[in-house]
Protein backbone atom coordinates (compact mmCIF):
# COMPACT_ATOMS: atom_id res chain seq x y z
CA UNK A 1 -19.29 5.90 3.61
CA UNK A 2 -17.38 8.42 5.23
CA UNK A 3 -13.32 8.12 4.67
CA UNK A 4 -10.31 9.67 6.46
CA UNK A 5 -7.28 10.17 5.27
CA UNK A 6 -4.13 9.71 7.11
CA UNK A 7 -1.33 11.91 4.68
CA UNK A 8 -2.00 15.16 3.10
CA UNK A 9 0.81 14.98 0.36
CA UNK A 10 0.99 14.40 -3.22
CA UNK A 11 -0.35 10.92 -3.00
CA UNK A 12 -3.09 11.77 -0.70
CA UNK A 13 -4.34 13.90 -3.89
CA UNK A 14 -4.72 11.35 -6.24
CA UNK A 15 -7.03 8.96 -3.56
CA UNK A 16 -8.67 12.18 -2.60
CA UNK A 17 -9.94 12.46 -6.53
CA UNK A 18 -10.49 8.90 -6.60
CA UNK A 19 -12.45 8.80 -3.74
CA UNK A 20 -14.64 12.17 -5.36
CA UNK A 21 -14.97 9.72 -8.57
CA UNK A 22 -17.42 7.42 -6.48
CA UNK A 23 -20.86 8.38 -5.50
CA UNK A 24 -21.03 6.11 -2.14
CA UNK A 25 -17.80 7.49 -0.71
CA UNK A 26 -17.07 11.33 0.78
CA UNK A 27 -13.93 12.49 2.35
CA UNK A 28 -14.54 13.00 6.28
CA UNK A 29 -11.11 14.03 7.36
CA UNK A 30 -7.13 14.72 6.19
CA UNK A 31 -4.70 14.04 8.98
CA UNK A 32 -1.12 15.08 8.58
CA UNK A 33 1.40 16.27 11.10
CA UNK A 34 1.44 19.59 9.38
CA UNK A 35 -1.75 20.62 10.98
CA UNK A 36 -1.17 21.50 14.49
CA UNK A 37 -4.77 20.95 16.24
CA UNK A 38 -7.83 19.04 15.37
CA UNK A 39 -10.46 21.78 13.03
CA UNK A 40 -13.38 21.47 11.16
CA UNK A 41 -13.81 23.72 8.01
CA UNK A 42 -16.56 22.82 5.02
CA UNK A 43 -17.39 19.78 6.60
CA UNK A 44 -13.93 18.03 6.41
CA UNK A 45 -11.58 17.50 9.46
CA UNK A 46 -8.04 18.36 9.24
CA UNK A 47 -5.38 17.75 12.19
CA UNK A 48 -2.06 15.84 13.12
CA UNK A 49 -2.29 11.78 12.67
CA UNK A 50 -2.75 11.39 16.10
CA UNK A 51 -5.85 12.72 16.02
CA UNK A 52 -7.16 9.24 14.09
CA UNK A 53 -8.09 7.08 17.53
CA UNK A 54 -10.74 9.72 18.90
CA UNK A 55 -12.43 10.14 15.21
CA UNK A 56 -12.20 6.78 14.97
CA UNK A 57 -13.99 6.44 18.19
CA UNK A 58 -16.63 9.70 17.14
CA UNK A 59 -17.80 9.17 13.69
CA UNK A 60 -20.14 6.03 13.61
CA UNK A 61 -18.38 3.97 10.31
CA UNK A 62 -15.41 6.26 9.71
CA UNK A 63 -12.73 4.57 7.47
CA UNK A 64 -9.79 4.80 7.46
CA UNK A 65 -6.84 4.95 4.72
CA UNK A 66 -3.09 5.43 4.39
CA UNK A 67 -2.66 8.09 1.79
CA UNK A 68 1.13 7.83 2.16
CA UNK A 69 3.33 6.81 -0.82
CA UNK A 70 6.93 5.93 1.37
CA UNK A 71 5.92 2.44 2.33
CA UNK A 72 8.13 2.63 5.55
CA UNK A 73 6.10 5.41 6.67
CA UNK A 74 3.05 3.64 6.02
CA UNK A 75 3.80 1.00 7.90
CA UNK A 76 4.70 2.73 11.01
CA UNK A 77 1.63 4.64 11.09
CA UNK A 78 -0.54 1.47 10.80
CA UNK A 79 1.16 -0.26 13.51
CA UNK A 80 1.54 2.96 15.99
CA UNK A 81 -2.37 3.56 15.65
CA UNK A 82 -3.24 -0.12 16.56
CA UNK A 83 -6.81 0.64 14.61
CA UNK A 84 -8.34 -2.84 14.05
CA UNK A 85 -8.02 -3.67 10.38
CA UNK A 86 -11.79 -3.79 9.73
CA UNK A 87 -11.40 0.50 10.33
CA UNK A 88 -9.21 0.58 7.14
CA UNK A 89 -10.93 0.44 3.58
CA UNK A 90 -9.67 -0.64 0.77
CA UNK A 91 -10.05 1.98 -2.06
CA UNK A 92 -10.54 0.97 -6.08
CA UNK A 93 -10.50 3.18 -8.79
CA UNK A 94 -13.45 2.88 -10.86
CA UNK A 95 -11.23 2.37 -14.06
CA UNK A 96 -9.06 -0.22 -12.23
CA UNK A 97 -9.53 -4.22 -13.02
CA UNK A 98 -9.29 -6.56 -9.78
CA UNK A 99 -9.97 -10.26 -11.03
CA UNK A 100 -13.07 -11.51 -9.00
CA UNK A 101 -10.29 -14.33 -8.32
CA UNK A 102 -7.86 -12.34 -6.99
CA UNK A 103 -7.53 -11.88 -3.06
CA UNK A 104 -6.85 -8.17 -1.80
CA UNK A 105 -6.07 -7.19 2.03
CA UNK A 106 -7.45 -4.11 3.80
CA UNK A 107 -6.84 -0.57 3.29
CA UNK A 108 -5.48 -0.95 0.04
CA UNK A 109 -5.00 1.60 -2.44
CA UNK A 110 -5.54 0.26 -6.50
CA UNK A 111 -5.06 3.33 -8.58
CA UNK A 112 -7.10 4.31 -12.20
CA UNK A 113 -6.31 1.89 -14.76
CA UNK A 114 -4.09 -0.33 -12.78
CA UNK A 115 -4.62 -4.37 -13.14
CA UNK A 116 -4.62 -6.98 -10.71
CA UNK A 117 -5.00 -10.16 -12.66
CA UNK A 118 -6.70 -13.79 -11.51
CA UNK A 119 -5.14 -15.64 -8.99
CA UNK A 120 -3.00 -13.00 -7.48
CA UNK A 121 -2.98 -11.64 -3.76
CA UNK A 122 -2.54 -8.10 -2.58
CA UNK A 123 -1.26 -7.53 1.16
CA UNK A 124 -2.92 -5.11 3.47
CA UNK A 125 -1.64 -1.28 3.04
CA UNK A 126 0.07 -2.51 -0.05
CA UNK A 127 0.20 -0.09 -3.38
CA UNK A 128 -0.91 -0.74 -7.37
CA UNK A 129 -0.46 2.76 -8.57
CA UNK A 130 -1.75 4.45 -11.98
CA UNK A 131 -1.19 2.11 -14.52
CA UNK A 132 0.32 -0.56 -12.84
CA UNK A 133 -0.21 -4.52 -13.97
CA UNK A 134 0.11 -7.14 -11.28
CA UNK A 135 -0.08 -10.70 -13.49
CA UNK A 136 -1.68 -13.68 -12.34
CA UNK A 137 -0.64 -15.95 -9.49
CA UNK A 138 2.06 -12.74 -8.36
CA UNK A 139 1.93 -11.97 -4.86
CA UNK A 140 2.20 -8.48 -3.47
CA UNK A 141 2.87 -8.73 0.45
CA UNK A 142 1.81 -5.93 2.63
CA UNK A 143 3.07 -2.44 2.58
CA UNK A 144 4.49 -3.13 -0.99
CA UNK A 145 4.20 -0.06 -3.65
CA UNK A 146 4.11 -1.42 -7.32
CA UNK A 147 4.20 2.26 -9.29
CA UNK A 148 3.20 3.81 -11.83
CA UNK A 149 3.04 1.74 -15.27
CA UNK A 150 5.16 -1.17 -13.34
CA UNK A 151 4.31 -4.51 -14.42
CA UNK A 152 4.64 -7.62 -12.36
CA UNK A 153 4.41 -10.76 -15.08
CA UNK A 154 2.68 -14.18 -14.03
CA UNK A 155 3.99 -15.51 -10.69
CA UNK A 156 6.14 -12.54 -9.10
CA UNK A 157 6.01 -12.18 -5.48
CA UNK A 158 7.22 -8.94 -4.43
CA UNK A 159 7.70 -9.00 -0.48
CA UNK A 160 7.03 -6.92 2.63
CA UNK A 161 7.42 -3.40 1.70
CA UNK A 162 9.17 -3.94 -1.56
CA UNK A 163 8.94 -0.82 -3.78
CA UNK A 164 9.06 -1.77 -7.68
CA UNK A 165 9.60 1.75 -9.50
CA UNK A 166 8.12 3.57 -12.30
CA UNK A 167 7.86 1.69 -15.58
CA UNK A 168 9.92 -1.57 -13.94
CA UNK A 169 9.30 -4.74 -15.20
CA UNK A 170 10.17 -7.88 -13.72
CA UNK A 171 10.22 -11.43 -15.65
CA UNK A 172 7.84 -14.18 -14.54
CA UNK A 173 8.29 -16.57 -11.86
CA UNK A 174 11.12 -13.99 -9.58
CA UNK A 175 11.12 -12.66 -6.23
CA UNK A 176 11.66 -9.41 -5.10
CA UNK A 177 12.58 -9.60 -1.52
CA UNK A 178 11.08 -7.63 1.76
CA UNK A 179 12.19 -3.68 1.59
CA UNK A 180 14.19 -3.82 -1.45
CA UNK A 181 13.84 -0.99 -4.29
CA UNK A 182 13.43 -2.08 -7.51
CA UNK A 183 14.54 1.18 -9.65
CA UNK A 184 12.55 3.08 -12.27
CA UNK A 185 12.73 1.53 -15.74
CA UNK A 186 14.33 -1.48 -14.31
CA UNK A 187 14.08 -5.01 -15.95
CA UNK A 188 14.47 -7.69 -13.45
CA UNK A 189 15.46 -10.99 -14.84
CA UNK A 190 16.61 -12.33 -11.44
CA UNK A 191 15.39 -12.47 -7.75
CA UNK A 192 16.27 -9.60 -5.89
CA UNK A 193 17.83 -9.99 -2.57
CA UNK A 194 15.85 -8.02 0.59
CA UNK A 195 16.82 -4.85 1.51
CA UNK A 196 18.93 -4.04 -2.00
CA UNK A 197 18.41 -1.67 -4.34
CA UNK A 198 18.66 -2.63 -7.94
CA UNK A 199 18.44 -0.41 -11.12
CA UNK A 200 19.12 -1.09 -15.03
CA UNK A 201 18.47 -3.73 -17.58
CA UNK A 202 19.01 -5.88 -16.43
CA UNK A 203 18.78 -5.37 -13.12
CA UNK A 204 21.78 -5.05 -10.82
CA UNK A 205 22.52 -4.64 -6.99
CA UNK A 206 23.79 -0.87 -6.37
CA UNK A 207 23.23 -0.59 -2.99
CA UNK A 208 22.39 -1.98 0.27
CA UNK A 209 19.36 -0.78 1.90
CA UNK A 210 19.53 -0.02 5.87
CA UNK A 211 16.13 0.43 8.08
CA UNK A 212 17.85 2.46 10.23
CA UNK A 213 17.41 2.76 14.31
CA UNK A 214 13.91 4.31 13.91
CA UNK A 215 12.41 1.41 12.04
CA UNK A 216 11.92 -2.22 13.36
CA UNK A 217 9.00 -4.30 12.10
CA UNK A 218 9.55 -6.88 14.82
CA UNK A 219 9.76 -3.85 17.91
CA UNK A 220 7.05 -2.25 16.62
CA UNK A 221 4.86 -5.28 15.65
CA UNK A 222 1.26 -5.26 18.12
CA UNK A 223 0.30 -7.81 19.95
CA UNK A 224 -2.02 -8.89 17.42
CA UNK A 225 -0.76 -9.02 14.39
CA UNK A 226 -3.90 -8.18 11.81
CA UNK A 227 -1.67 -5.34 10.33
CA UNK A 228 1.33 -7.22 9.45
CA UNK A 229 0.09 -10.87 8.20
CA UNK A 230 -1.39 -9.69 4.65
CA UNK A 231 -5.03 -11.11 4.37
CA UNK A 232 -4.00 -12.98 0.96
CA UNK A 233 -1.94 -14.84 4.15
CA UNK A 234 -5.12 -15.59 6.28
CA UNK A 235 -7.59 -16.26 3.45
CA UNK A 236 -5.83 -18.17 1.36
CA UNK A 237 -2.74 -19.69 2.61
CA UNK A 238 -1.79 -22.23 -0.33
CA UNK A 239 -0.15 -19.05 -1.91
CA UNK A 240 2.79 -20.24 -0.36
C-alpha cells in the first residue's frame, strides 16, 4: 500500500522509517508547506499540504497519514482536508504491542516498542510515541499525543488533544482533560483540568492554556463529523 505523508519534520522521520520497516507499505508522497509546487523525484511526491485532495483523487488506494507531532496542528489539517476517514491509515510499528482487545481509530500513529494494553481505546489521529505504555481500560481520545516513555496506568482517559509529556506518569483511574499539557517527567496523582498545563511530582497547575483566535474545534468541525468522534466512540460506546 502506497502512503502519503502530510508533515515533513522531525516526526515525519520516525513514521517514514517505520513505514520502510514493513514490507507491504512504501512511501508515495511528503506534503509540507515548505515545498512550493507539487514534484516528483525517485518516485516520491513532495509539495504543500494542499496538494493531498487531487493525490487523493489520482493514486488508486493512496493513504493517508498525519506525520505531525503538535496535536493542534494535526487536527486542523484533518478537518481542513475533509478526506473521508477510510483515506487515513493507521500505522504500527512492528515492535509495538496493540492488545487484540483494544479498539484503535484511524490514522493513528503507535510508535516502536510502545504498548497499548487490553481493553483500552485509541481516538483517531491520536499519538503512542516510542516507548509509550497506555494500560488497560485507559482511553486516549482523538488528536491526543502520549510521548515518549509516558505511561498511562489502568483506567486513564486522557481527552481530546491532551498531550502527556516525556517520561509522565499518571496514577490509575484520573483524567486528563481535552488540550491540557501534562509536562515531561510529571507524576499525576489527580485529574487534570482541560486546557491547563501541569508539571512536577506531583503534578501541579502552572498555567492556563488558550486556543487562541486561529483554533476552534466547534468552527472548524465538518459537517460530518468522522474526524472528530474517535472510533473507540462509534465502535464501542460503553467506554463511557
Amino acid at each position: 500500500m502506497r502512503i502519503a505523508l502530510i508533515g515533513g519534520g522531525g516526526h515525519s522521520k520516525v513514521v517514514q522509517d517505520m513505514i520502510r520497516a514493513r514490507n507491504d507499505l512504501t512511501v508515495a508522497a511528503i506534503l509540507d508547506d515548505k515545498y512550493p509546487s507539487l514534484e516528483l523525484e525517485n518516485g516520491i511526491y513532495t509539495g504543500p499540504v494542499s496538494s493531498a485532495p487531487s493525490l487523493a483523487s489520482g493514486i488508486d488506494r493512496l493513504r493517508f497519514v498525519i506525520a505531525i507531532g503538535d496535536n493542534r496542528t494535526r487536527c486542523a489539517i484533518a478537518m481542513r482536508l475533509g478526506l473521508r476517514s477510510d483515506r487515513y491509515i493507521t500505522l504500527i510499528h512492528p515492535r509495538a504491542y496493540v492488545s487484540p482487545r483494544s479498539v484503535v481509530g484511524h490514522g493513528v500513529v503507535i510508535l516502536a516498542n510502545a504498548v497499548v494494553n487490553a481493553d483500552a481505546a485509541v481516538g483517531d489521529h491520536a499519538i503512542v510515541n516510542s516507548g509509550a505504555i497506555v494500560e488497560h481500560d485507559s482511553v486516549v481520545k482523538g488528536y491526543a499525543h502520549i510521548a515518549p516513555g509516558a505511561t498511562l496506568t489502568g483506567g486513564v482517559k486522557a481527552g481530546m488533544g491532551a498531550f502527556v509529556g516525556a517520561g509522565a506518569a499518571v496514577i490509575p483511574g484520573k483524567s486528563i482533560g481535552d488540550w491540557a499539557t501534562v509536562g515531561a517527567g510529571a507524576t499525576v496523582i489527580h485529574d487534570v483540568p482541560p486546557r491547563t498545563t501541569v508539571v512536577g511530582a506531583p503534578a501541579r497547575i502552572v498555567k492556563y492554556n488558550e486556543m487562541g483566535d486561529d483554533f476552534d474545534v466547534e468552527a472548524d468541525r465538518p459537517k460530518t463529523n468522522f474526524l472528530v468522534q474517535p472510533a473507540y466512540e462509534r465502535q464501542r460506546k460503553s467506554v463511557y
